[in-house]
Structures are given as C-alpha cells and as structure tokens.
C-alpha atoms as a PDB file:
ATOM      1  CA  UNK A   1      98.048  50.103 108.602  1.00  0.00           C
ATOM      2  CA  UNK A   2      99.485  52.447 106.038  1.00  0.00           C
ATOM      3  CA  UNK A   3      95.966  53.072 104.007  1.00  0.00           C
ATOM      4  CA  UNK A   4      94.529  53.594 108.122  1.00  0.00           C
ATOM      5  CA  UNK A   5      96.979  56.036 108.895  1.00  0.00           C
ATOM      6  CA  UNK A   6      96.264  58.333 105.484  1.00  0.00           C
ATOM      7  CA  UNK A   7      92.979  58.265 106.563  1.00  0.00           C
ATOM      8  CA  UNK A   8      94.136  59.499 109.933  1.00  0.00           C
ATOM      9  CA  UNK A   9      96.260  62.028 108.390  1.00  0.00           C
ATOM     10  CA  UNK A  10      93.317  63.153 106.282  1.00  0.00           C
ATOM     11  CA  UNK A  11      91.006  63.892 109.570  1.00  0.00           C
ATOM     12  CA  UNK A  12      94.088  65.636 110.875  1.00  0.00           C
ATOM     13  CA  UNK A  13      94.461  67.759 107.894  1.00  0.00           C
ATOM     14  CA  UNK A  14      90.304  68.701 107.520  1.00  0.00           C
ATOM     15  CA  UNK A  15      90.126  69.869 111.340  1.00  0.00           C
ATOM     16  CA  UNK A  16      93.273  71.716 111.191  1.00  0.00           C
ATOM     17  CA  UNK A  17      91.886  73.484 107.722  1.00  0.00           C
ATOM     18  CA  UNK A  18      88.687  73.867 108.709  1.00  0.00           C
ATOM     19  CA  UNK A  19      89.180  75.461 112.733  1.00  0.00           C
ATOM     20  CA  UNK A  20      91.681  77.468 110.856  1.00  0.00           C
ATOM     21  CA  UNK A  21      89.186  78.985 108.014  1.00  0.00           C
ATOM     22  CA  UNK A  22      85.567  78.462 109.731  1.00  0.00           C
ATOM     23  CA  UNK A  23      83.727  81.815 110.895  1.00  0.00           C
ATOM     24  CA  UNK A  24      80.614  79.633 111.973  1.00  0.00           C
ATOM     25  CA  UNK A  25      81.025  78.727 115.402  1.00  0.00           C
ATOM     26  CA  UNK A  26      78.463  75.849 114.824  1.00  0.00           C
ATOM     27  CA  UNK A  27      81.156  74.233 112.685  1.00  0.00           C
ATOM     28  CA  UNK A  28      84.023  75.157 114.898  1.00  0.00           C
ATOM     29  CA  UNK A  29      82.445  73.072 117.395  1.00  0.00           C
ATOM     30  CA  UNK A  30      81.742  70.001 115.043  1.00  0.00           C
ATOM     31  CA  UNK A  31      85.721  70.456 114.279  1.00  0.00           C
ATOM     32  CA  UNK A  32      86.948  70.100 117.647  1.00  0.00           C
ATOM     33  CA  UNK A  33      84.381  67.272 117.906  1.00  0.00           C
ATOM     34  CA  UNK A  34      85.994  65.755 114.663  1.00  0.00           C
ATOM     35  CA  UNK A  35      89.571  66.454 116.406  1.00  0.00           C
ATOM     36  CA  UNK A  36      88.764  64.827 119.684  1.00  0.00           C
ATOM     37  CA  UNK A  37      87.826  61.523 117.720  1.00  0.00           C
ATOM     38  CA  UNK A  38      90.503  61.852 115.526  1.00  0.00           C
ATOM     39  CA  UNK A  39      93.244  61.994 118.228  1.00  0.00           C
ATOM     40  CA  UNK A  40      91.266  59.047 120.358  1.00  0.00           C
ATOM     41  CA  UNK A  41      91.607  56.365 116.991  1.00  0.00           C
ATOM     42  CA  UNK A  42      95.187  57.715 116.258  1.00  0.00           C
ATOM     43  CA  UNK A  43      96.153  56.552 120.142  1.00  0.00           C
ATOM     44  CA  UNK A  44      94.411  53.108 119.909  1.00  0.00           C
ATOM     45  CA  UNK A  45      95.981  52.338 116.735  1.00  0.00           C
ATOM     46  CA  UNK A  46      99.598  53.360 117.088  1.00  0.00           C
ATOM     47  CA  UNK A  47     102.021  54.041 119.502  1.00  0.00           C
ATOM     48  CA  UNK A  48     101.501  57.599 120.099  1.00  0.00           C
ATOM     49  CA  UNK A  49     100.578  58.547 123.856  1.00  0.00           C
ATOM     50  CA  UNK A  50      98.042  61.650 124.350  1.00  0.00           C
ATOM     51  CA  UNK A  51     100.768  64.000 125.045  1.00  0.00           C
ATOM     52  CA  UNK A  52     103.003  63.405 121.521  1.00  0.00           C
ATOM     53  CA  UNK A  53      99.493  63.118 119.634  1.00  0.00           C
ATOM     54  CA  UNK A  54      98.566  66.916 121.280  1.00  0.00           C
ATOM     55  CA  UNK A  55     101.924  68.158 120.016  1.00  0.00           C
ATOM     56  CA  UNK A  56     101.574  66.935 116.610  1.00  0.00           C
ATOM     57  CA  UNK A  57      98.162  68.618 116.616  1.00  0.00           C
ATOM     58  CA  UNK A  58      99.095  71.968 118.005  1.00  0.00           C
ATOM     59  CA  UNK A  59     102.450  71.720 115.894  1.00  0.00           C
ATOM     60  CA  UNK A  60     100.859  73.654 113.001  1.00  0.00           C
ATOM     61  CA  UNK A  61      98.253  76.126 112.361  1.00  0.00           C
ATOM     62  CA  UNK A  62      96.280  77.392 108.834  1.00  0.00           C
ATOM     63  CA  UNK A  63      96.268  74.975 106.147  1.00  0.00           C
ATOM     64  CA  UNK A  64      97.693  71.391 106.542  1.00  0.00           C
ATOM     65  CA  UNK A  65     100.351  70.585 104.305  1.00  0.00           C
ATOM     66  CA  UNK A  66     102.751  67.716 104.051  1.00  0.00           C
ATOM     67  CA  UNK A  67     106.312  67.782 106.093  1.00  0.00           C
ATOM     68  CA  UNK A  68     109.168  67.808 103.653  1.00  0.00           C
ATOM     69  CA  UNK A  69     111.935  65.564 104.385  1.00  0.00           C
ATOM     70  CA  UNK A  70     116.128  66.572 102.375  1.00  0.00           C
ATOM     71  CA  UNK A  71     117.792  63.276 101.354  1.00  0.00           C
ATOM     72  CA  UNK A  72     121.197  63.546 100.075  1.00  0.00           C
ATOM     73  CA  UNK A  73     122.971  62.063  97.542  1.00  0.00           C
ATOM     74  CA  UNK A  74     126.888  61.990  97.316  1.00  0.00           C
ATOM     75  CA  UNK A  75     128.782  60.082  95.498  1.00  0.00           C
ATOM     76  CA  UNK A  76     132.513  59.541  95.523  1.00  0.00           C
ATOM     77  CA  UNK A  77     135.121  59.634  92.645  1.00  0.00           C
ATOM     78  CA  UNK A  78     134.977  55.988  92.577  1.00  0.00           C
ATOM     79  CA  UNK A  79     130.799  56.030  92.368  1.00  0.00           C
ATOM     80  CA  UNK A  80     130.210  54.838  95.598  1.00  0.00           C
ATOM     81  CA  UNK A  81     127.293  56.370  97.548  1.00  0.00           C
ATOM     82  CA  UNK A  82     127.702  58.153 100.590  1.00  0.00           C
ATOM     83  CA  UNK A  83     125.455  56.416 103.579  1.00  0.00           C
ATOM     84  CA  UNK A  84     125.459  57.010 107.424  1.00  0.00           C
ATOM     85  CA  UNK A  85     124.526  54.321 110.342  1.00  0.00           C
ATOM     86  CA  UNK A  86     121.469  55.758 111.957  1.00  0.00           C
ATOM     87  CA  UNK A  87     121.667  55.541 115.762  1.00  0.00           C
ATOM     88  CA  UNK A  88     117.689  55.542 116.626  1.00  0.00           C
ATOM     89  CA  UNK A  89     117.313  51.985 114.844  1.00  0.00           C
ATOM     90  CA  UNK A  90     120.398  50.640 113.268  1.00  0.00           C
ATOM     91  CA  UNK A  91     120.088  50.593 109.582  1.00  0.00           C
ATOM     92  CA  UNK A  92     121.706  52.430 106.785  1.00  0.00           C
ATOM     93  CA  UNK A  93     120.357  55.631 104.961  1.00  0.00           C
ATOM     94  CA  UNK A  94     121.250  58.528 102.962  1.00  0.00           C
ATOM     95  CA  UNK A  95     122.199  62.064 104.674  1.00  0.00           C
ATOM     96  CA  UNK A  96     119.219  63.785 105.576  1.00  0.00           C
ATOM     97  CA  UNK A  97     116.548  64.770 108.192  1.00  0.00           C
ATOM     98  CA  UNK A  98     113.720  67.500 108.375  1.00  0.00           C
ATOM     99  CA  UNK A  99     113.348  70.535 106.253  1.00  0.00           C
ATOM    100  CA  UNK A 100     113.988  73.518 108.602  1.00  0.00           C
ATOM    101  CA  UNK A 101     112.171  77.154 109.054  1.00  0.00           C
ATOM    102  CA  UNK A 102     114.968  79.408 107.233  1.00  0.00           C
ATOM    103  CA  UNK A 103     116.770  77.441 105.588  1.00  0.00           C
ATOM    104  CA  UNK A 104     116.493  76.549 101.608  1.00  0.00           C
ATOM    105  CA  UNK A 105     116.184  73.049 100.845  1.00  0.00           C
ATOM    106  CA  UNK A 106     119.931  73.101  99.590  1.00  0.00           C
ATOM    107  CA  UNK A 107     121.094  74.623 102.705  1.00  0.00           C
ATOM    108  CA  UNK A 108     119.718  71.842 104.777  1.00  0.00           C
ATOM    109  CA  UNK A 109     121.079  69.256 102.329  1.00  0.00           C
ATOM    110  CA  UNK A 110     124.763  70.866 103.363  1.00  0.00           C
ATOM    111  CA  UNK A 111     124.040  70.852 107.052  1.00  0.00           C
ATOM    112  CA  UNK A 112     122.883  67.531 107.127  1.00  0.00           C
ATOM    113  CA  UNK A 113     125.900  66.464 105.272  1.00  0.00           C
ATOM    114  CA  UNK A 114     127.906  67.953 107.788  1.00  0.00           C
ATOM    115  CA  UNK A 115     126.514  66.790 110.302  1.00  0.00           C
ATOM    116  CA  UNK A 116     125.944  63.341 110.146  1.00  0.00           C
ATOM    117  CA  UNK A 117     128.770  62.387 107.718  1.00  0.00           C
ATOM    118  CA  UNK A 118     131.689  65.317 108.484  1.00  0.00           C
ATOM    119  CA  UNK A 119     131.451  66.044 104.583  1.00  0.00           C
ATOM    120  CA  UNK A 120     131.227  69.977 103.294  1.00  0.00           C
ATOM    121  CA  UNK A 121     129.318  69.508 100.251  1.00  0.00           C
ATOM    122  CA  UNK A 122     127.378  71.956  97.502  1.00  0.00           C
ATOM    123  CA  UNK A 123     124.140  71.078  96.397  1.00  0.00           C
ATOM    124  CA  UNK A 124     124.211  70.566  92.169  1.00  0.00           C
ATOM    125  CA  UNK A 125     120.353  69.227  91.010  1.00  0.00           C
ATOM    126  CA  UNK A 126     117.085  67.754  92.518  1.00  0.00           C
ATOM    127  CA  UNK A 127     116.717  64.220  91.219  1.00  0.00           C
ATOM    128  CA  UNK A 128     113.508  63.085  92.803  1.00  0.00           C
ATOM    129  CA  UNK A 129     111.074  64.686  94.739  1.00  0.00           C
ATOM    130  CA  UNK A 130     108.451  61.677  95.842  1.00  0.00           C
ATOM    131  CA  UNK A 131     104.929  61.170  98.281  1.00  0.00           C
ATOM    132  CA  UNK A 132     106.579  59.009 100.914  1.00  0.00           C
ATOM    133  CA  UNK A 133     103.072  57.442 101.181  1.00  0.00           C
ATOM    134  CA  UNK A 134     103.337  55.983  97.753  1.00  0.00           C
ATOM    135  CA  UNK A 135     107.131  54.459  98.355  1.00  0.00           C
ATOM    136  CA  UNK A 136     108.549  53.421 101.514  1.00  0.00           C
ATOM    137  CA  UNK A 137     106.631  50.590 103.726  1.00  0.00           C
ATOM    138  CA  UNK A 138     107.643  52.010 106.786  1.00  0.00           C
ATOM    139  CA  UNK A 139     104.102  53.288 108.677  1.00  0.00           C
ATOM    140  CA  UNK A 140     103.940  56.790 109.354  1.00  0.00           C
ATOM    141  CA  UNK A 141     101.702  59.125 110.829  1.00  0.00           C
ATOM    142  CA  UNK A 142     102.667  62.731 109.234  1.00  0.00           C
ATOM    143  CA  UNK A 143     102.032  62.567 105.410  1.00  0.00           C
ATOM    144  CA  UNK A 144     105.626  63.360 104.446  1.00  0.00           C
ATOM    145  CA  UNK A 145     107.451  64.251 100.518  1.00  0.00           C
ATOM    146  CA  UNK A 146     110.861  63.532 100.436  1.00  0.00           C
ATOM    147  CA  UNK A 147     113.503  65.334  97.929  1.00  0.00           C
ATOM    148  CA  UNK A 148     116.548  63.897  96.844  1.00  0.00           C
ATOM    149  CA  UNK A 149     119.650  66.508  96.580  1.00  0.00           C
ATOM    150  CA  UNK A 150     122.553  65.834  94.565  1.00  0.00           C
ATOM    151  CA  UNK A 151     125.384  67.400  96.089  1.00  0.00           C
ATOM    152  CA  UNK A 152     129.125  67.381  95.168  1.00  0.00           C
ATOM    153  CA  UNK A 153     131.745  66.914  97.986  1.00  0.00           C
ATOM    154  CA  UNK A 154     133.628  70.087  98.479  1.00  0.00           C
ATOM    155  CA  UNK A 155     135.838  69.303 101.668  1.00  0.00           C
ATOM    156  CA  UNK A 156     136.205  67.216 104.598  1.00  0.00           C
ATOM    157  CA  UNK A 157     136.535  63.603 105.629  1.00  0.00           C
ATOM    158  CA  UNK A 158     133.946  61.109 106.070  1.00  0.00           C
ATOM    159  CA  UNK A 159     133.347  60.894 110.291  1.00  0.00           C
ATOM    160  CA  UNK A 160     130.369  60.235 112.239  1.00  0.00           C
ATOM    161  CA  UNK A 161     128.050  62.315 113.801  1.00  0.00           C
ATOM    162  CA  UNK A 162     125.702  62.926 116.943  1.00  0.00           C
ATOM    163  CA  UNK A 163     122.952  60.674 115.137  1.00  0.00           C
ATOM    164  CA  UNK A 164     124.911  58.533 113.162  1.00  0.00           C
ATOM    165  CA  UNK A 165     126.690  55.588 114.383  1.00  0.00           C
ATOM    166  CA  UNK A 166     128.761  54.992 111.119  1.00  0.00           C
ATOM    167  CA  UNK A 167     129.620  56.767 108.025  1.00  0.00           C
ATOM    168  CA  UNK A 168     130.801  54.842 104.568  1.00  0.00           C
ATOM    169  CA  UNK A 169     130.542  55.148 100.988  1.00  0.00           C
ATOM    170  CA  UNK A 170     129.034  51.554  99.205  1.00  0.00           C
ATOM    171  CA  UNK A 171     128.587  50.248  95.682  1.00  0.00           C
ATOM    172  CA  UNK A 172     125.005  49.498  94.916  1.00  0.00           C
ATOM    173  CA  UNK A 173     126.143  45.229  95.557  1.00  0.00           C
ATOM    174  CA  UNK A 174     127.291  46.389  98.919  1.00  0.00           C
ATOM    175  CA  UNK A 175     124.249  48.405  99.899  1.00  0.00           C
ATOM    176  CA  UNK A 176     122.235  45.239  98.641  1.00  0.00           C
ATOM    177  CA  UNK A 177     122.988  43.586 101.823  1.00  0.00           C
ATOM    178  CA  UNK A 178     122.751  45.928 104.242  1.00  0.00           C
ATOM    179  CA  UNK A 179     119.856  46.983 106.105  1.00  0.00           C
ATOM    180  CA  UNK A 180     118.633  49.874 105.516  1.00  0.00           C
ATOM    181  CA  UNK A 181     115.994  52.420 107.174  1.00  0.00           C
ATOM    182  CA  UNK A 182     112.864  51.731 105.736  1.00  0.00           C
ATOM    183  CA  UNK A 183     111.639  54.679 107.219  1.00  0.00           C
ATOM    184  CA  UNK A 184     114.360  57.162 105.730  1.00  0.00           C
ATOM    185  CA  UNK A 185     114.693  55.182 102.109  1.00  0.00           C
ATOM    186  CA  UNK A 186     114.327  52.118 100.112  1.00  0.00           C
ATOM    187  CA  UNK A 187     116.665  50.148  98.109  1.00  0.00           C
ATOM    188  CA  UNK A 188     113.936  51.023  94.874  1.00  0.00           C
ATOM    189  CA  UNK A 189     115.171  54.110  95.593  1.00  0.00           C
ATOM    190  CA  UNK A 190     118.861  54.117  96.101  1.00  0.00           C
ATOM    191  CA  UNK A 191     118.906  52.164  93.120  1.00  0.00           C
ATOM    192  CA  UNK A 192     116.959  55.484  91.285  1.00  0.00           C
ATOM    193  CA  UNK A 193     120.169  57.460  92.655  1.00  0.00           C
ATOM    194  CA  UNK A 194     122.720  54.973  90.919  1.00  0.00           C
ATOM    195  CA  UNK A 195     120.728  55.166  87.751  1.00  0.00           C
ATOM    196  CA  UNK A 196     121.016  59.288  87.714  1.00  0.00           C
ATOM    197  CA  UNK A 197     124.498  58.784  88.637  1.00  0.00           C
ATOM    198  CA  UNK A 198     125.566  56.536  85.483  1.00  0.00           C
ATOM    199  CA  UNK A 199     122.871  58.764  83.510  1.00  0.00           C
ATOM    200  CA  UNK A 200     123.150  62.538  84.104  1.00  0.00           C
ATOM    201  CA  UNK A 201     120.633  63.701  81.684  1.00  0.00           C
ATOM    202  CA  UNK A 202     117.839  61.590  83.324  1.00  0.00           C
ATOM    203  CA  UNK A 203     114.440  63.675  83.948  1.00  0.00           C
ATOM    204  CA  UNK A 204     113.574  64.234  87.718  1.00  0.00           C
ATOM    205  CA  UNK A 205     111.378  62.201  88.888  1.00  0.00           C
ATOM    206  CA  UNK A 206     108.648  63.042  91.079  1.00  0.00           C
ATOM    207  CA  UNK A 207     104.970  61.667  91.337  1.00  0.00           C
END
C-alpha cells in the first residue's frame, strides 16, 4: 500500500505542476483528465471520501512539494525523553505537528512544545531531517519530511494539552514497551535521538 500511495502522490504532484505551468490548453485538458483519475483510484484505495480528496487537491497551487512535519526532542537532566499521549489514536510520540505559514521551523518546535507538553523550550540543533516515505510504516497519502529539533527546556512543567492525553519523560527501556504512533515516529528513530543525546558531536542525519 505504501509503494501504491507514492505512486498516487506522484500523479498528484505531475497534475498539480503541470495545470500550474502549462500554456497549452490541449494539455491542460489531458491534466484535469489525469486529475479526475487520479482522485477516483485514491478513493477506491483508501479511506478518503470525495470531499477530503478535493481539499487535499485544491490545498496547494504551483509546484508540488512535500509537507514538512517539526518533531521535538527534549530531554531531561536525568536523559529521559520528553513524549506526549496522542489523543486521535492512543500511542506515544515526540512533540510535534505541521510546519506552519509564518513561522520558522524552530518557532513551531516551541509552540508545539507548549502546547502539547506545557514545556517553554529553545530550539539548540537539527539532528535529522528524514523522507517519511523511506522510515515509518504507517501509510500515508501526502509525501511528508520530517525534522527533528533539539530543544532545551527553558521553563514550565510537564502538563497535557488539547491533543495530548498524557505527557511523561521515558528512558529508551521504558519507551521500548510502549506503543508508539507509527504515524508520528518509530522506535528506529527515537533510538537515533538517544544516540545524539549520549553523542553530541554526531553528524545530522538526513537522507
């Protein structure tokens, strides 16, 4: 299902490009053709009804380019990892959510912080910046990169938010037996986060 929706995401991204750049109206046509087909596979093989599929479409205009999703990593003074209890399915995950219009990709790292663990926090260092596709199982339609913020706590206490059920901080043992939302991170790469922990001067990593 993953390697189908790529190729869906592919379609996506060639009639978006291509009704946004074409001065032919000959092709314009074959693009909306391409478009129509496109959203009638992506509604037989997932869960998307015609409406959401129309918004994701008419979401963006110009060039297609992946959505970019903050991850943040705190740790406390006893090198425990900050996670938060996800309300939409359950699991466990680091701090983090969409990249928004305005804001830097540190500044979003602090307000999701805030907001889903009651932590003020200053962004220090990107440690990985990573094609979801090639990582988590989880299938998605949006082609989505993910960046992992370091961030230092500056303030606050640990409380949860309007989409988080529970906030804690976990050694990597603890974490090991939680579940965790495969769609937000894996436990590959929580484990990366403990290594740059215990190692500082470890490169970024990114794909």
């Amino acid at each position: 299902m993953k390697e189908i929706l790529k190729i869906l995401n592919q379609m996506r991204g060639i009639t978006q490009t291509g009704l946004a750049y074409t001065k032919d109206p000959y092709d314009e046509e074959r693009y909306i053709e391409l478009e129509t087909i496109t959203k009638k596979l992506i509604e037989k093989l997932t869960t998307l009804n015609h409406e959401e599929i129309n918004v994701i479409f008419s979401a963006e205009e110009g060039y297609a380019t992946p959505k970019t999703d903050i991850r943040c990593v705190v740790f406390n003074s006893q090198q425990q990892l900050l996670l938060v209890k996800e309300k939409s399915d359950n699991s466990w995950a680091l701090p983090g959510g969409w990249a928004d219009i305005g804001l830097s990709p540190g500044e979003v790292a602090v307000k999701e912080v805030q907001e889903e663990a009651g932590l003020t926090v200053e962004p220090t260092k990107i440690l990985a910046i990573m094609d979801k596709y090639k990582h988590n199982l989880a299938p998605e339609f949006s082609y989505i990169y993910k960046i992992f913020i370091q961030c230092n706590i500056v303030s606050g206490e640990i409380c949860s938010g309007l989409e988080t059920d529970d906030v804690a901080f976990f050694e990597l043992p603890q974490i090991e037996t939680l579940s965790l939302s495969s769609r937000r991170n894996t436990l590959e790469q929580i484990k990366l986060m403990f290594e740059y922990q215990s190692n500082p001067n470890k490169e970024v990593y990114f794909d």
